[in-house]
N, C-alpha and C. Protein backbone atom coordinates (compact mmCIF):
# COMPACT_ATOMS: atom_id res chain seq x y z
N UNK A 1 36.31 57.73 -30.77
CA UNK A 1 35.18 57.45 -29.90
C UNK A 1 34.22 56.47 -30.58
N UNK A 2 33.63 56.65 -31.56
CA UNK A 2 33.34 56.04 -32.67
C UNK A 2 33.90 54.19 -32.81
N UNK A 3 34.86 54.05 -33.35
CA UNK A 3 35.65 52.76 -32.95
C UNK A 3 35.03 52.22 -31.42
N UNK A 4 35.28 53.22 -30.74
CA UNK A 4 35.25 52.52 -29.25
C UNK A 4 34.21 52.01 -28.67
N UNK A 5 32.78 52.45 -29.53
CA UNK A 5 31.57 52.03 -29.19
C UNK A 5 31.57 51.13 -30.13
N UNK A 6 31.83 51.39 -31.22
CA UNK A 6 31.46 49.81 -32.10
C UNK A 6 32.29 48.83 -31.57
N UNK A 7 33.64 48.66 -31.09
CA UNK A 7 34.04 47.91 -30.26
C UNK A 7 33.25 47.49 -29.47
N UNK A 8 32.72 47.91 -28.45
CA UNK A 8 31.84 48.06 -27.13
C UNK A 8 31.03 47.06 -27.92
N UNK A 9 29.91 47.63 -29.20
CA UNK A 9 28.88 46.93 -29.43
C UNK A 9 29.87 45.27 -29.87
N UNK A 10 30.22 45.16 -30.47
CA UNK A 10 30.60 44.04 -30.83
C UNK A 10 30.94 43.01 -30.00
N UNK A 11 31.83 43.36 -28.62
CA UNK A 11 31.69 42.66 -27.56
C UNK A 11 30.21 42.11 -26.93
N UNK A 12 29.70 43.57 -26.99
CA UNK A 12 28.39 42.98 -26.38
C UNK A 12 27.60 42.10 -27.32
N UNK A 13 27.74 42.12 -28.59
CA UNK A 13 27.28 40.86 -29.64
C UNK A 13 27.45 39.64 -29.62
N UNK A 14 29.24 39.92 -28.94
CA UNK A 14 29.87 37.89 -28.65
C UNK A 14 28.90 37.82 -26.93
N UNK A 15 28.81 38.53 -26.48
CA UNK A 15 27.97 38.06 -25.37
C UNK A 15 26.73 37.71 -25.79
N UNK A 16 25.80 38.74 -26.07
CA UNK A 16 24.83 37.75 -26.30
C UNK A 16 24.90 36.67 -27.47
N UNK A 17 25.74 36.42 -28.05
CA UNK A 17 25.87 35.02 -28.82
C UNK A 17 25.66 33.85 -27.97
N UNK A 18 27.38 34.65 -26.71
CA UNK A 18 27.18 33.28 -25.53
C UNK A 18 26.52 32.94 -25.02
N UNK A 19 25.31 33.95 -25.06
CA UNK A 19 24.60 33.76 -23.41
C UNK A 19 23.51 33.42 -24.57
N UNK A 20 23.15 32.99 -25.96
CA UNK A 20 22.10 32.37 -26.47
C UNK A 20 22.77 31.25 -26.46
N UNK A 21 23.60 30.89 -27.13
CA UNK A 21 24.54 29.08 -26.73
C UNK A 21 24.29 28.62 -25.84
N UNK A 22 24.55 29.48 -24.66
CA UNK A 22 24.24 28.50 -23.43
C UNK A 22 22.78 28.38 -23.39
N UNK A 23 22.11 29.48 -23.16
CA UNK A 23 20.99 29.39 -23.15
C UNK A 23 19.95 27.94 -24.26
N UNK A 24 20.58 28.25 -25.64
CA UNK A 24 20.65 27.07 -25.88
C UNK A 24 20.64 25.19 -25.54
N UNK A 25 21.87 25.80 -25.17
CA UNK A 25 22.17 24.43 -24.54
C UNK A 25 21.83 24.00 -23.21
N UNK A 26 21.34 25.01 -22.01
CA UNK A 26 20.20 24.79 -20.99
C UNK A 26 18.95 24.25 -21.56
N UNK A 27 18.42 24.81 -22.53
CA UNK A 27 17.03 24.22 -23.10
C UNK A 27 17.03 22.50 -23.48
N UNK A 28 18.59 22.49 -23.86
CA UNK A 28 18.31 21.05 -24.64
C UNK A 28 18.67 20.08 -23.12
N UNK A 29 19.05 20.65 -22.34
CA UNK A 29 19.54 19.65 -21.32
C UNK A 29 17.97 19.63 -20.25
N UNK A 30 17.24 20.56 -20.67
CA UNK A 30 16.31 20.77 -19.65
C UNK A 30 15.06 20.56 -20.20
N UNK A 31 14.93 20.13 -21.49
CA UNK A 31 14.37 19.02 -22.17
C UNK A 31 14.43 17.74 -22.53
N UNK A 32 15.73 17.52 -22.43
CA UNK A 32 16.14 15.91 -21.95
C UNK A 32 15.81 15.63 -20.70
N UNK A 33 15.97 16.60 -19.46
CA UNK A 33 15.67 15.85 -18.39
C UNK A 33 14.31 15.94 -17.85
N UNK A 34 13.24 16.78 -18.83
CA UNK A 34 12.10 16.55 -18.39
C UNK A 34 11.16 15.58 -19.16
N UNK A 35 12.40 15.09 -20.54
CA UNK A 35 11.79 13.68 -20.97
C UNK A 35 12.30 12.33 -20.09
N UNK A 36 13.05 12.92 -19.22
CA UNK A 36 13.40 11.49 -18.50
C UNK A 36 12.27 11.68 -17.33
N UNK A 37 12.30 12.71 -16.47
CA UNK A 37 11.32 12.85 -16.12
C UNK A 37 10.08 12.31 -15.60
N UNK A 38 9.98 12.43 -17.38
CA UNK A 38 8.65 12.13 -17.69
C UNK A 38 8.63 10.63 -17.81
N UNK A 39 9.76 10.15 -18.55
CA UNK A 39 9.62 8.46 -18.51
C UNK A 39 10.12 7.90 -17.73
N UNK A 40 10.24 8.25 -15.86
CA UNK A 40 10.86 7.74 -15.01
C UNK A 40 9.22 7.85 -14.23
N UNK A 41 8.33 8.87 -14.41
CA UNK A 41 7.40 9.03 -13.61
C UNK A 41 6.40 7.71 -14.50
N UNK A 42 6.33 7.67 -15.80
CA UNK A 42 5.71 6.68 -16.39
C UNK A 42 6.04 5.46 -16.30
N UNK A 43 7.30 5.44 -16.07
CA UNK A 43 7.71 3.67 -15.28
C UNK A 43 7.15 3.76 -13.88
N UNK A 44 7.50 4.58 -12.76
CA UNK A 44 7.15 4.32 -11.24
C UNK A 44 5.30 4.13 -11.48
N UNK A 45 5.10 4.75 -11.99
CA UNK A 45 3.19 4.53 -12.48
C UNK A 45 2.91 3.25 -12.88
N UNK A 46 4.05 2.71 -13.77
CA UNK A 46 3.34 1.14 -14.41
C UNK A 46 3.82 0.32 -13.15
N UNK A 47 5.20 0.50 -12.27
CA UNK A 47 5.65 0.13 -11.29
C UNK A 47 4.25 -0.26 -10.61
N UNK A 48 3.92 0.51 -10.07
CA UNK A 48 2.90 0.88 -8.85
C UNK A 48 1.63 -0.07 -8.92
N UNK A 49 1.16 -0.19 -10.23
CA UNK A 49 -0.17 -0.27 -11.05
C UNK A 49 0.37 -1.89 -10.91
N UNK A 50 1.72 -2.34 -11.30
CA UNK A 50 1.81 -4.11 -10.91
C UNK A 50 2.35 -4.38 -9.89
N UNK A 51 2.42 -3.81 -8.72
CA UNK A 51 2.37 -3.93 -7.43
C UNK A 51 1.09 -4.06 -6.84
N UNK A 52 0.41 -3.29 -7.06
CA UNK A 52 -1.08 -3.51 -6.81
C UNK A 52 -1.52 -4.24 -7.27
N UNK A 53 -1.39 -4.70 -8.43
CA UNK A 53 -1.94 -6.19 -8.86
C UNK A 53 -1.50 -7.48 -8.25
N UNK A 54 0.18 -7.24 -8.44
CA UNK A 54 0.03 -8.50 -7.79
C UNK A 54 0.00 -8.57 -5.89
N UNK A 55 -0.27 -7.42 -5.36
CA UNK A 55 -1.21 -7.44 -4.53
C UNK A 55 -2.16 -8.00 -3.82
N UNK A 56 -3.11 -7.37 -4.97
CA UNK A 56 -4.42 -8.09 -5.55
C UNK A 56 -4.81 -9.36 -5.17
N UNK A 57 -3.61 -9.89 -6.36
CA UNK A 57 -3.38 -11.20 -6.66
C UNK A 57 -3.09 -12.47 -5.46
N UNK A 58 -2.09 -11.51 -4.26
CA UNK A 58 -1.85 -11.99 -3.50
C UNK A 58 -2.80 -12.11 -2.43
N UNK A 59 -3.29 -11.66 -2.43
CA UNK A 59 -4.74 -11.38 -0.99
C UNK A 59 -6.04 -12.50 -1.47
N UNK A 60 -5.66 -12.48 -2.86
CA UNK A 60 -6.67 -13.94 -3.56
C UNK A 60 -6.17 -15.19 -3.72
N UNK A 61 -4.89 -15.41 -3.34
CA UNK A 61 -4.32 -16.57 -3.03
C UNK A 61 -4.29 -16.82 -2.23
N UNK A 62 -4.13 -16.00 -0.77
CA UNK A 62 -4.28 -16.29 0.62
C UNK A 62 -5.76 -16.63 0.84
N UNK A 63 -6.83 -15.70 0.15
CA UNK A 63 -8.42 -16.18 0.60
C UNK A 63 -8.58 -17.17 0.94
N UNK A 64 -8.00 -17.38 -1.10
CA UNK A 64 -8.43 -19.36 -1.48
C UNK A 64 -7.88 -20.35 -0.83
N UNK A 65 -6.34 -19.60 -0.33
CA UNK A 65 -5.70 -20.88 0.51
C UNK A 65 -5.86 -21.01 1.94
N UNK A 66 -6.85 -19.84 2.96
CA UNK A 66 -7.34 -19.69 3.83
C UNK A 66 -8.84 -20.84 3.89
N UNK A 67 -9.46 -20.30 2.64
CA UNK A 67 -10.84 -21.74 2.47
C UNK A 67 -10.79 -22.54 2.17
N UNK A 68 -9.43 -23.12 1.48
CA UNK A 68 -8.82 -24.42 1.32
C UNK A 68 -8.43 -24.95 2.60
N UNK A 69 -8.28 -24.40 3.50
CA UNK A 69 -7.36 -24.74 4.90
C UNK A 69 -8.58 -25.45 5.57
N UNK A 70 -9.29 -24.05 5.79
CA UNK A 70 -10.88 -24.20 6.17
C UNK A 70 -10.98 -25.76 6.23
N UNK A 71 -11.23 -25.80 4.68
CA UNK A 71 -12.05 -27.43 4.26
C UNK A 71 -10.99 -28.24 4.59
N UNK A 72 -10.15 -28.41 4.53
CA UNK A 72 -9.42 -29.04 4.88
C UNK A 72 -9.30 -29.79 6.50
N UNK A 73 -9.43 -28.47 7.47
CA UNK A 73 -9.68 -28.41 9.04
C UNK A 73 -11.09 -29.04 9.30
N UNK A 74 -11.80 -28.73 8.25
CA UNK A 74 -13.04 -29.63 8.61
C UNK A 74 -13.46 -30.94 7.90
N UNK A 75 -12.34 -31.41 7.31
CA UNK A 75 -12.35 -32.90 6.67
C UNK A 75 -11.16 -33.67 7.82
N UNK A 76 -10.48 -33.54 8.12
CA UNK A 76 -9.25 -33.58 9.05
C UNK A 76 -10.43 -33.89 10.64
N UNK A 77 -11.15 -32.83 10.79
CA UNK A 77 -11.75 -33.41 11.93
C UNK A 77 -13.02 -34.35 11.78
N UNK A 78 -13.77 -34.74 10.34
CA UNK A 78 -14.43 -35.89 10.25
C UNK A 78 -13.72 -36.78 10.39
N UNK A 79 -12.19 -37.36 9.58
CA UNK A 79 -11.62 -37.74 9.48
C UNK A 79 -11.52 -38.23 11.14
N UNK A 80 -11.00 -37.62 11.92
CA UNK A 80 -10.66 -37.92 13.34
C UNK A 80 -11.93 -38.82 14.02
N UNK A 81 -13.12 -38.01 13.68
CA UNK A 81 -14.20 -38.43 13.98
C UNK A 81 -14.72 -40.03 13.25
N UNK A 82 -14.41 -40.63 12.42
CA UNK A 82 -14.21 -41.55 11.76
C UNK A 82 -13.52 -42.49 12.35
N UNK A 83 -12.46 -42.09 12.79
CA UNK A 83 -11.46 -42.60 13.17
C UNK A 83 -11.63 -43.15 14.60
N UNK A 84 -11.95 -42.22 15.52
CA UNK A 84 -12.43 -42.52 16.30
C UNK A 84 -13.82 -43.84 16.86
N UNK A 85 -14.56 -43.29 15.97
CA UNK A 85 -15.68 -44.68 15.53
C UNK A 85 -15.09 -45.79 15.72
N UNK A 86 -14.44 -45.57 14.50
CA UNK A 86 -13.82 -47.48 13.88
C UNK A 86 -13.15 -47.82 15.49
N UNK A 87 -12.20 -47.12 15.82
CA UNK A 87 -11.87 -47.40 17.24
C UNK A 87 -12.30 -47.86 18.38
N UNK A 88 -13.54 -47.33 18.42
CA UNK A 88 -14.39 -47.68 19.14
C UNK A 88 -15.48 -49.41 18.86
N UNK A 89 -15.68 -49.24 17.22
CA UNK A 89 -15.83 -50.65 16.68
C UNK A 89 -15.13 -51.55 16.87
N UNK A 90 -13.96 -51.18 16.81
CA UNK A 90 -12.45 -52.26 16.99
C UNK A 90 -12.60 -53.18 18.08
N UNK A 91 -12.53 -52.26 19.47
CA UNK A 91 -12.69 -52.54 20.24
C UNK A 91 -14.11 -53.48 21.08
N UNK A 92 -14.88 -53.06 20.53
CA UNK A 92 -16.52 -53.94 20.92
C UNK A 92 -16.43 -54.89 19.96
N UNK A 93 -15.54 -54.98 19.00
CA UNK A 93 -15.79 -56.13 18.29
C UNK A 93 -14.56 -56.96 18.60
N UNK A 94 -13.91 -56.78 19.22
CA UNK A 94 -12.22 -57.77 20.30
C UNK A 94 -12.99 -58.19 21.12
N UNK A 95 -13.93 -57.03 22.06
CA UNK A 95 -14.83 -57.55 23.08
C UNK A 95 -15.47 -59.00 23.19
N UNK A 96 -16.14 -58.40 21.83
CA UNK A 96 -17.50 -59.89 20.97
C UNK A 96 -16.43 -61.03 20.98
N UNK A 97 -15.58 -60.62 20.34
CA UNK A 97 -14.35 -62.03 19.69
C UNK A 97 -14.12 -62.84 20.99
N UNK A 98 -13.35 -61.83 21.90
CA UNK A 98 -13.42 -62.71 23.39
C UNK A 98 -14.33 -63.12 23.61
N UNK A 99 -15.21 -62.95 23.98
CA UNK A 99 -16.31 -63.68 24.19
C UNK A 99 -16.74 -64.53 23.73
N UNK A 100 -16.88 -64.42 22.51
CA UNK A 100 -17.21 -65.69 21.21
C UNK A 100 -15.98 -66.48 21.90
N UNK A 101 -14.67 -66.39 21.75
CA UNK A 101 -13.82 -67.51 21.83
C UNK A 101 -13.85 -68.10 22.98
N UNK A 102 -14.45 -67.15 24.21
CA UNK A 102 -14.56 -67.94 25.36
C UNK A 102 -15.43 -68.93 25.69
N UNK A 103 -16.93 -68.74 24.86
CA UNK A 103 -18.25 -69.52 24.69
C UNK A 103 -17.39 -70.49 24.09
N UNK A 104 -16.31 -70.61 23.14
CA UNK A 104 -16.17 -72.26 21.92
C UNK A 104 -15.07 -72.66 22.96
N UNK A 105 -14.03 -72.22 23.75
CA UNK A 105 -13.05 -73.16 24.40
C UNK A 105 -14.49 -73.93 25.59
């Protein structure tokens, strides 16, 4: 009877051996994956942080190239307005010319 329990115990010794091994080896796998985790959540964070920048970045290039347009739309229509003028000079001064050339024939 004797034998048969120290048997008994000894089995139950290789068990809990196994079941610390594994246990073991759950810890190390479940510490690796909460260092990845951890440095997958610390990349999507720096991710995020230069998305928003260049963002940022982007909404300040459109401003500037929105008030560049701006000035632009309103040099474009002096421009027209200019243009128009001289056109109008062009013409009163063909006017004059005829005339002048008609007074010398």
């Amino acid at each position: 009877r004797l034998a048969g329990q120290q048997q008994e115990i000894n089995n139950l010794i290789q068990k809990k051996i196994a079941v610390d091994e594994e246990n073991a080896r759950l810890k190390d796998e479940f510490s690796n994956l909460n260092q990845k985790f951890k440095d997958k959540s610390r990349e999507l964070k720096d991710t995020e942080e230069c998305a928003q920048k260049k963002e940022e970045q982007n909404r300040l290039v459109i401003k500037n190239l929105e008030e560049e347009n701006k000035g632009l739309n309103t040099c474009c229509a002096d421009l027209l307005n200019d243009l128009e003028k001289l056109r109008k000079q062009e013409a009163q001064w063909k006017t004059e010319k005829s005339g002048n050339d008609a007074r010398i024939k």
